[in-house]
C-alpha atoms as a PDB file:
ATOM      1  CA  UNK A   1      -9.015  -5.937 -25.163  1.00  0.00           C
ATOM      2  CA  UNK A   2      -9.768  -4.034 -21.849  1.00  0.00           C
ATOM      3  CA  UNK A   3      -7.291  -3.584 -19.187  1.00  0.00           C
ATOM      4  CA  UNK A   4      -9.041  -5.961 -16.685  1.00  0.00           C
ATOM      5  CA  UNK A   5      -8.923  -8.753 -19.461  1.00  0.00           C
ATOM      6  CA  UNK A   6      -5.417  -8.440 -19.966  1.00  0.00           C
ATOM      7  CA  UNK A   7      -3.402 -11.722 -18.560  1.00  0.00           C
ATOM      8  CA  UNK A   8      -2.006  -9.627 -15.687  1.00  0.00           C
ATOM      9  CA  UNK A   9      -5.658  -8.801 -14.646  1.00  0.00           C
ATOM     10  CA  UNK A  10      -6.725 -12.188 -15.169  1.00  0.00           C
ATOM     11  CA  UNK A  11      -3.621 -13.364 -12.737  1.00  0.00           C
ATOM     12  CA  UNK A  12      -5.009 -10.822 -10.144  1.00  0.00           C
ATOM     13  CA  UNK A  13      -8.280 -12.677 -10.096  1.00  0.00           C
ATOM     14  CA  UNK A  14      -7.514 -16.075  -9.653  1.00  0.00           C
ATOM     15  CA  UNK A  15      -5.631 -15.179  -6.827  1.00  0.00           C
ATOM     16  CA  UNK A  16      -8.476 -13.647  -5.539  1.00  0.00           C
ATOM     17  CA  UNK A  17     -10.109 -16.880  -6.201  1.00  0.00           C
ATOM     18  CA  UNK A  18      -7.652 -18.977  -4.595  1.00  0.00           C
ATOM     19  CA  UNK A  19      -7.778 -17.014  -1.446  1.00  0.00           C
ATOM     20  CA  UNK A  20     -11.599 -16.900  -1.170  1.00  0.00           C
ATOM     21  CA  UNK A  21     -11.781 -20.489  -1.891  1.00  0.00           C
ATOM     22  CA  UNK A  22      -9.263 -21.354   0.764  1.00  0.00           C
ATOM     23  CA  UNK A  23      -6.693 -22.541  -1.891  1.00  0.00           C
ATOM     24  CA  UNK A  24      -3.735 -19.995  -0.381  1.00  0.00           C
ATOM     25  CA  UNK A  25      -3.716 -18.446   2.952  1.00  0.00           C
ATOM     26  CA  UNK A  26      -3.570 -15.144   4.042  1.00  0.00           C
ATOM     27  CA  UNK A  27       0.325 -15.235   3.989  1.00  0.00           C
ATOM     28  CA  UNK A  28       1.077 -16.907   0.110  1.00  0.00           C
ATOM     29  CA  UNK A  29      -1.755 -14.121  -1.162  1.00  0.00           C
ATOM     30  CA  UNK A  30       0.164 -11.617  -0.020  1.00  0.00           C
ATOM     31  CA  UNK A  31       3.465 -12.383  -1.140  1.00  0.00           C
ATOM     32  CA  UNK A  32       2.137 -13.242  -4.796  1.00  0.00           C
ATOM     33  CA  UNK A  33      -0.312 -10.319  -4.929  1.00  0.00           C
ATOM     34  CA  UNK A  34       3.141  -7.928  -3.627  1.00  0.00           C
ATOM     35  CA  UNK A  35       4.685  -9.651  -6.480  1.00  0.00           C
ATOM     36  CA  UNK A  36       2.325  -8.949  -9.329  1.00  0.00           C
ATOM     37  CA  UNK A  37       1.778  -5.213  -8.015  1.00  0.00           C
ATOM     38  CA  UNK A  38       6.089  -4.761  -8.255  1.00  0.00           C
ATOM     39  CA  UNK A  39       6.113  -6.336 -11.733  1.00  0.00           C
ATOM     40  CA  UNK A  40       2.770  -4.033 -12.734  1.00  0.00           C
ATOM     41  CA  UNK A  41       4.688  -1.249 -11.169  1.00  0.00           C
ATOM     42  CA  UNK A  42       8.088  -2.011 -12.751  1.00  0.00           C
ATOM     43  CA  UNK A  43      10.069  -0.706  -9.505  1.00  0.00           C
ATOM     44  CA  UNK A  44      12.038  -1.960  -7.076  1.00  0.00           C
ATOM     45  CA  UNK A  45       9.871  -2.628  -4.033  1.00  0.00           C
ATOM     46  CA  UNK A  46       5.971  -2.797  -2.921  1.00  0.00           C
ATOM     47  CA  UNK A  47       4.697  -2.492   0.460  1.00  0.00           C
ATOM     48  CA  UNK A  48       1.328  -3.218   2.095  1.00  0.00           C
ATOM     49  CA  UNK A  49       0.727  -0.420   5.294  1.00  0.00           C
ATOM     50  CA  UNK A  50      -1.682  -1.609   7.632  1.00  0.00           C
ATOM     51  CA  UNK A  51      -3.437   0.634  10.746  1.00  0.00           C
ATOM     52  CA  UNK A  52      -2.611  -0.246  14.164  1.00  0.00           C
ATOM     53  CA  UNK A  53      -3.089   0.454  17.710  1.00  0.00           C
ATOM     54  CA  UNK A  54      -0.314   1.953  19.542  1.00  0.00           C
ATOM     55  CA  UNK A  55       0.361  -1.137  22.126  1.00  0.00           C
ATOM     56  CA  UNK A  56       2.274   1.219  24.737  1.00  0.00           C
ATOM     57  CA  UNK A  57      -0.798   3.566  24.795  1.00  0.00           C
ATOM     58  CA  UNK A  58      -4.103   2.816  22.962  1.00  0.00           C
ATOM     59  CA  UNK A  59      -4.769   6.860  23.353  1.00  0.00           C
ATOM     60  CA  UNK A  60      -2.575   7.358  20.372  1.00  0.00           C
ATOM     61  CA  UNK A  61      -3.401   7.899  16.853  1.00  0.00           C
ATOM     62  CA  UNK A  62      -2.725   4.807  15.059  1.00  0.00           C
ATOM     63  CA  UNK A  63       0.131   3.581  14.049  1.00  0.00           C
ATOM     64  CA  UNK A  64       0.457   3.182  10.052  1.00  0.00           C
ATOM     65  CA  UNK A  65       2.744  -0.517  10.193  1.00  0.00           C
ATOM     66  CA  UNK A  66       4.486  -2.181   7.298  1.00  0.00           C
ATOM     67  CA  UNK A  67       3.413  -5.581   7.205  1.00  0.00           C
ATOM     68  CA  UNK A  68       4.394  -6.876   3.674  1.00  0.00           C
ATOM     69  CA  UNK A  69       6.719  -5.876   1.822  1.00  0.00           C
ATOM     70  CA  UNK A  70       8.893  -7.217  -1.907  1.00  0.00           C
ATOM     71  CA  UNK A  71      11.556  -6.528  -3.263  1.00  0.00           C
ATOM     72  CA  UNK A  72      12.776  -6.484  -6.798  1.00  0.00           C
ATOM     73  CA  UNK A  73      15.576  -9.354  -5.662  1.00  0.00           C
ATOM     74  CA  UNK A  74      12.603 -11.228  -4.264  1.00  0.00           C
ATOM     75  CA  UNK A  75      12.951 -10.941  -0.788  1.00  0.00           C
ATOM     76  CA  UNK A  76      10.636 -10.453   1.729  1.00  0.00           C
ATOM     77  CA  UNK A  77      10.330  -8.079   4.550  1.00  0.00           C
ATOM     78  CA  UNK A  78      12.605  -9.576   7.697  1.00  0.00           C
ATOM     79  CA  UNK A  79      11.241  -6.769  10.299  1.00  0.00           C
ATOM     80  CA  UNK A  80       7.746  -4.955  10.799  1.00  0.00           C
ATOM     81  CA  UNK A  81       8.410  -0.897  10.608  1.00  0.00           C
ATOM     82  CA  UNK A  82       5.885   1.198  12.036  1.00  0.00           C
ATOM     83  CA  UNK A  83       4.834   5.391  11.393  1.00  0.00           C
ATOM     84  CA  UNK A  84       3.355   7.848  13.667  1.00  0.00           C
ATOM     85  CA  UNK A  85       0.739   9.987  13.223  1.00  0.00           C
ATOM     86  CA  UNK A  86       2.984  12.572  12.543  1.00  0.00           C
ATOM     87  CA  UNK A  87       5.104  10.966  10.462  1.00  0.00           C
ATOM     88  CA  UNK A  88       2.408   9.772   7.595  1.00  0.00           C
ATOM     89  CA  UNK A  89      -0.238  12.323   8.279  1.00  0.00           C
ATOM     90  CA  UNK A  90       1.081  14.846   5.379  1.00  0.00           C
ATOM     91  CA  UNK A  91       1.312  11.491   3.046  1.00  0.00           C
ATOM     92  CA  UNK A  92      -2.192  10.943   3.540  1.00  0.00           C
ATOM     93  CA  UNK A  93      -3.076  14.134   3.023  1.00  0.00           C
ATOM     94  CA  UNK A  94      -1.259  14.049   0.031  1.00  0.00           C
ATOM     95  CA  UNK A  95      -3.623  11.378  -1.407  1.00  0.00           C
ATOM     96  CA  UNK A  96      -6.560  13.612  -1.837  1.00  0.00           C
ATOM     97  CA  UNK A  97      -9.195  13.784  -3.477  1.00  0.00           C
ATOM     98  CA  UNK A  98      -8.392  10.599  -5.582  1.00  0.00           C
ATOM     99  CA  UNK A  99      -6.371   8.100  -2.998  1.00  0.00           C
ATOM    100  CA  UNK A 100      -3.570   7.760  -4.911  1.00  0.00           C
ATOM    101  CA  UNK A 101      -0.650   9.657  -5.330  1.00  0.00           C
ATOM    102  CA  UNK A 102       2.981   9.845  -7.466  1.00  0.00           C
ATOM    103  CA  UNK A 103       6.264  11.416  -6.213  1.00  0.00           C
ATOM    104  CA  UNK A 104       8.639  11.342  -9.173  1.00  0.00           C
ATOM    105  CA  UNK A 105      11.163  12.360  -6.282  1.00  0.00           C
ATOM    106  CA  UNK A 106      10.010  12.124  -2.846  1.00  0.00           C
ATOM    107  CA  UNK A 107      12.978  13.472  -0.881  1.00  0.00           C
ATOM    108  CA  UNK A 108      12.135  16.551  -2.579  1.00  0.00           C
ATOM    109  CA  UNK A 109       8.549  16.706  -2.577  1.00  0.00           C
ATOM    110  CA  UNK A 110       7.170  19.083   0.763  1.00  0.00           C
ATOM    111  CA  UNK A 111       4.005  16.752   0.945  1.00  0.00           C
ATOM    112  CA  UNK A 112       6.009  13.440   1.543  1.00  0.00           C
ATOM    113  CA  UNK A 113       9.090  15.574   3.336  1.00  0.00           C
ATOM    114  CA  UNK A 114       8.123  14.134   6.963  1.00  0.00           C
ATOM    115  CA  UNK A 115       7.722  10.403   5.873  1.00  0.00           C
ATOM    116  CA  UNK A 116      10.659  11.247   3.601  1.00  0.00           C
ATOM    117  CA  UNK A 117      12.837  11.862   6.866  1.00  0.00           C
ATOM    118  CA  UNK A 118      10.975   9.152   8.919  1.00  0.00           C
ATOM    119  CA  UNK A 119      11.703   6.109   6.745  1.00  0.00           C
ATOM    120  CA  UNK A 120      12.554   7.131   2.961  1.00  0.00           C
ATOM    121  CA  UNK A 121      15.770   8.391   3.316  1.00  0.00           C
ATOM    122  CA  UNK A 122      17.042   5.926   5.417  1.00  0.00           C
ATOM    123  CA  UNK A 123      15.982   3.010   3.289  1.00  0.00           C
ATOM    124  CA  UNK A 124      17.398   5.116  -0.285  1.00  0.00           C
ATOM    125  CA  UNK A 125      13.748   5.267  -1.506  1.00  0.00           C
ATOM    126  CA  UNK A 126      13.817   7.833  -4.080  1.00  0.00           C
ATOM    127  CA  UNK A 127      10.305   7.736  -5.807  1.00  0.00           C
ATOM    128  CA  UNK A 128       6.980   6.532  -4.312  1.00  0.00           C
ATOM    129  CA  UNK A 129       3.842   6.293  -5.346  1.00  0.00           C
ATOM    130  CA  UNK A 130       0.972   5.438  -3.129  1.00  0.00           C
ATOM    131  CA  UNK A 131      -3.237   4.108  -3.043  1.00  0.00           C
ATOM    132  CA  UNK A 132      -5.344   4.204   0.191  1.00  0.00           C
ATOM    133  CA  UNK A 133      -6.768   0.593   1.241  1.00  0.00           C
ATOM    134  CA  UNK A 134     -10.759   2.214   1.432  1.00  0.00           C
ATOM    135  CA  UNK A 135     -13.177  -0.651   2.901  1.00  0.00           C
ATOM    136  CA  UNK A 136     -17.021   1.142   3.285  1.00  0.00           C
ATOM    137  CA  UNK A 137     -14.882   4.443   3.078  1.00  0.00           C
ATOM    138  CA  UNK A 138     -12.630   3.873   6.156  1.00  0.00           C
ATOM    139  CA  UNK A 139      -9.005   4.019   5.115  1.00  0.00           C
ATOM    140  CA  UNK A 140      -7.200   0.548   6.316  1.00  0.00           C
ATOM    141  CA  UNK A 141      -3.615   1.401   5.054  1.00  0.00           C
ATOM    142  CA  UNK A 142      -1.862   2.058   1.881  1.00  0.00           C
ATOM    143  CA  UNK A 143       0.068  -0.242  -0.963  1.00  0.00           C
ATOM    144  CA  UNK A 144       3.115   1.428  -2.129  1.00  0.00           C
ATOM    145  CA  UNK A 145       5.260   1.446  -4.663  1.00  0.00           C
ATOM    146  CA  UNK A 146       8.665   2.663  -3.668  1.00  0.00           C
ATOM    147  CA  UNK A 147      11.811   2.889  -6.608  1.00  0.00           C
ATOM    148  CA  UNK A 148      15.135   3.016  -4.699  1.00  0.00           C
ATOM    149  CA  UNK A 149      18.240   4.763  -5.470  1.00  0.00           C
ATOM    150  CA  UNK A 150      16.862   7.287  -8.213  1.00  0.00           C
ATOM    151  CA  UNK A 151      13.958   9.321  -8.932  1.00  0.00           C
ATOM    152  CA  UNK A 152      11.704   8.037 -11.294  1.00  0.00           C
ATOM    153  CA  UNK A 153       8.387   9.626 -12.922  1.00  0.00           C
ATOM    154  CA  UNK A 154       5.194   7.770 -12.244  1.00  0.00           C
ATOM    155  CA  UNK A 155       2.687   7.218 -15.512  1.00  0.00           C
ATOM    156  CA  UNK A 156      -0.741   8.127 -15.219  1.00  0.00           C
ATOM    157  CA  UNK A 157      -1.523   4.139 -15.862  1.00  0.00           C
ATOM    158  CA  UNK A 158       0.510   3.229 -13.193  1.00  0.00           C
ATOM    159  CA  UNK A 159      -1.037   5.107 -10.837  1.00  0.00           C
ATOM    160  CA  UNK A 160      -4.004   3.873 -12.037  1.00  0.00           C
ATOM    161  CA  UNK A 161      -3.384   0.707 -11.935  1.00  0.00           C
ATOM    162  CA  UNK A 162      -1.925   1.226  -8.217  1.00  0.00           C
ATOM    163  CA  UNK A 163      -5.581   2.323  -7.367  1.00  0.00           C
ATOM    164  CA  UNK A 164      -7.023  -0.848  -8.794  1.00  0.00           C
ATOM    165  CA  UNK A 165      -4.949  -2.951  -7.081  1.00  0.00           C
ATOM    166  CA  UNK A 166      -5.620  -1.752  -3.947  1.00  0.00           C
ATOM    167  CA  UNK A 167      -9.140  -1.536  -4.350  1.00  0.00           C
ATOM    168  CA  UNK A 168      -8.341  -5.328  -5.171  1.00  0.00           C
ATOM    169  CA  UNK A 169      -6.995  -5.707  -2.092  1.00  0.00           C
ATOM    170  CA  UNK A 170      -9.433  -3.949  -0.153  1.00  0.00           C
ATOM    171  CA  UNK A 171     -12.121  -5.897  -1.310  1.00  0.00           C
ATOM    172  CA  UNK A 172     -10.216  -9.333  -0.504  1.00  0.00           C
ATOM    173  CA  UNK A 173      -9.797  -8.160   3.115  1.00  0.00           C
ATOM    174  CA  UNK A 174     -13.433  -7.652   3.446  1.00  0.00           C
ATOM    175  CA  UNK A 175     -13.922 -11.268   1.620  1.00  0.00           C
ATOM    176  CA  UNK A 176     -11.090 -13.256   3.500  1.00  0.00           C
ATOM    177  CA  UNK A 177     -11.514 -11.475   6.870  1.00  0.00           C
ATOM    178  CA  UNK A 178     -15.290 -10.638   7.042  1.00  0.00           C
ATOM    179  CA  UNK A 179     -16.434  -9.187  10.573  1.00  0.00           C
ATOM    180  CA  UNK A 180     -12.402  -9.733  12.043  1.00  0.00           C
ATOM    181  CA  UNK A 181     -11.207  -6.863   9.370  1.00  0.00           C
ATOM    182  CA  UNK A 182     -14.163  -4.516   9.127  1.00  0.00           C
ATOM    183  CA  UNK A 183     -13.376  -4.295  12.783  1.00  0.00           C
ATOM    184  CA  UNK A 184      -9.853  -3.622  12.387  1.00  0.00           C
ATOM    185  CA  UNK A 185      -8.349  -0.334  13.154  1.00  0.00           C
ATOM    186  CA  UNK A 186      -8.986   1.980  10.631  1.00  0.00           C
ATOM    187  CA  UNK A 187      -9.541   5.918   9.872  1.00  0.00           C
ATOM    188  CA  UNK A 188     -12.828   7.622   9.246  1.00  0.00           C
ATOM    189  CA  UNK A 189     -12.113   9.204   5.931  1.00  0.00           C
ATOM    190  CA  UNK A 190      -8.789  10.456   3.772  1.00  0.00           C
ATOM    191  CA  UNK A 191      -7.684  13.734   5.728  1.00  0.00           C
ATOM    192  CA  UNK A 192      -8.352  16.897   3.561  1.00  0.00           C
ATOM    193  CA  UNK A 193      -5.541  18.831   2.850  1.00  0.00           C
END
């Protein structure tokens, strides 16, 4: 059997459906597709990072925002968090040349040191692993997987299966939003290293 015919895969997709289709809204897709992902990933919290622009001055780089996130317990985000430029730039960078990217322990890894100290440490994130959200090549966000309290190895499948998911999601943003998201803000390309 191939891995998008397992029943996990096949879950995937018919929320896919059900959002196209009208069936769930924006909102319900997001907290069961954050809920799949964190049971795929077998860790204790996924996040969906969206682009935004800086309200207080539209000059600025984007801002990369947290706007969905689960945890292992089953609760949802209760506040938006938002990153500077300079805070996820080097995590970005970190995601060349294949978008995704493991950090068996991020407090310790120099690529992920500046997000580490931004928002990591302060929320006991110990591990993270991490897939652009690509639309016609223009990076929306990220989905992450974050393990809390210890450092954990990522497996190659995981990660793998973190870049499917949020090439998943990438393509249900251009379904569900059309014109709306492929306007969104965005950035060009994955920064090289």
């Amino acid at each position: 059997m191939s891995a998008s015919a397992t029943p996990f895969w096949n879950q995937v997709q018919e929320l896919g459906i059900a959002l196209a289709q009208g069936q769930v809204d924006g909102r319900h897709f997001r907290q069961q597709f954050l809920a799949l992902t964190r049971e795929r990933m077998d860790c204790s919290r996924v996040s969906l990072w969206r682009f935004r622009e800086d309200e207080e001055d539209r000059q600025r780089p984007l801002l990369l925002v947290c706007k969905a996130s689960q945890h292992e317990d089953g609760s949802i985000l209760s506040r938006e968090r938002a990153l500077r430029a300079d805070q996820y730039r080097d995590c970005l960078a970190a995601l060349q040349p294949a978008g995704v990217r493991g950090s068996d322990d991020c407090l310790n890894d120099p690529l992920l040191r500046t997000l580490a100290h931004a928002l990591l440490e302060h929320a006991d994130v110990r591990s993270l692993a991490c897939a652009a959200l690509l639309v016609n090549g223009r990076n929306y966000g990220l989905l992450c997987a974050e393990q809390l309290g210890q450092p954990r190895p990522w497996t190659r499948q995981q990660l793998l299966d973190l870049a499917k998911l949020a090439r998943t999601i990438s393509l249900q943003v251009v379904r569900g939003g059309g014109r709306q998201h492929m306007d969104a803000p965005s950035l060009p390309a994955l920064p090289t290293p």
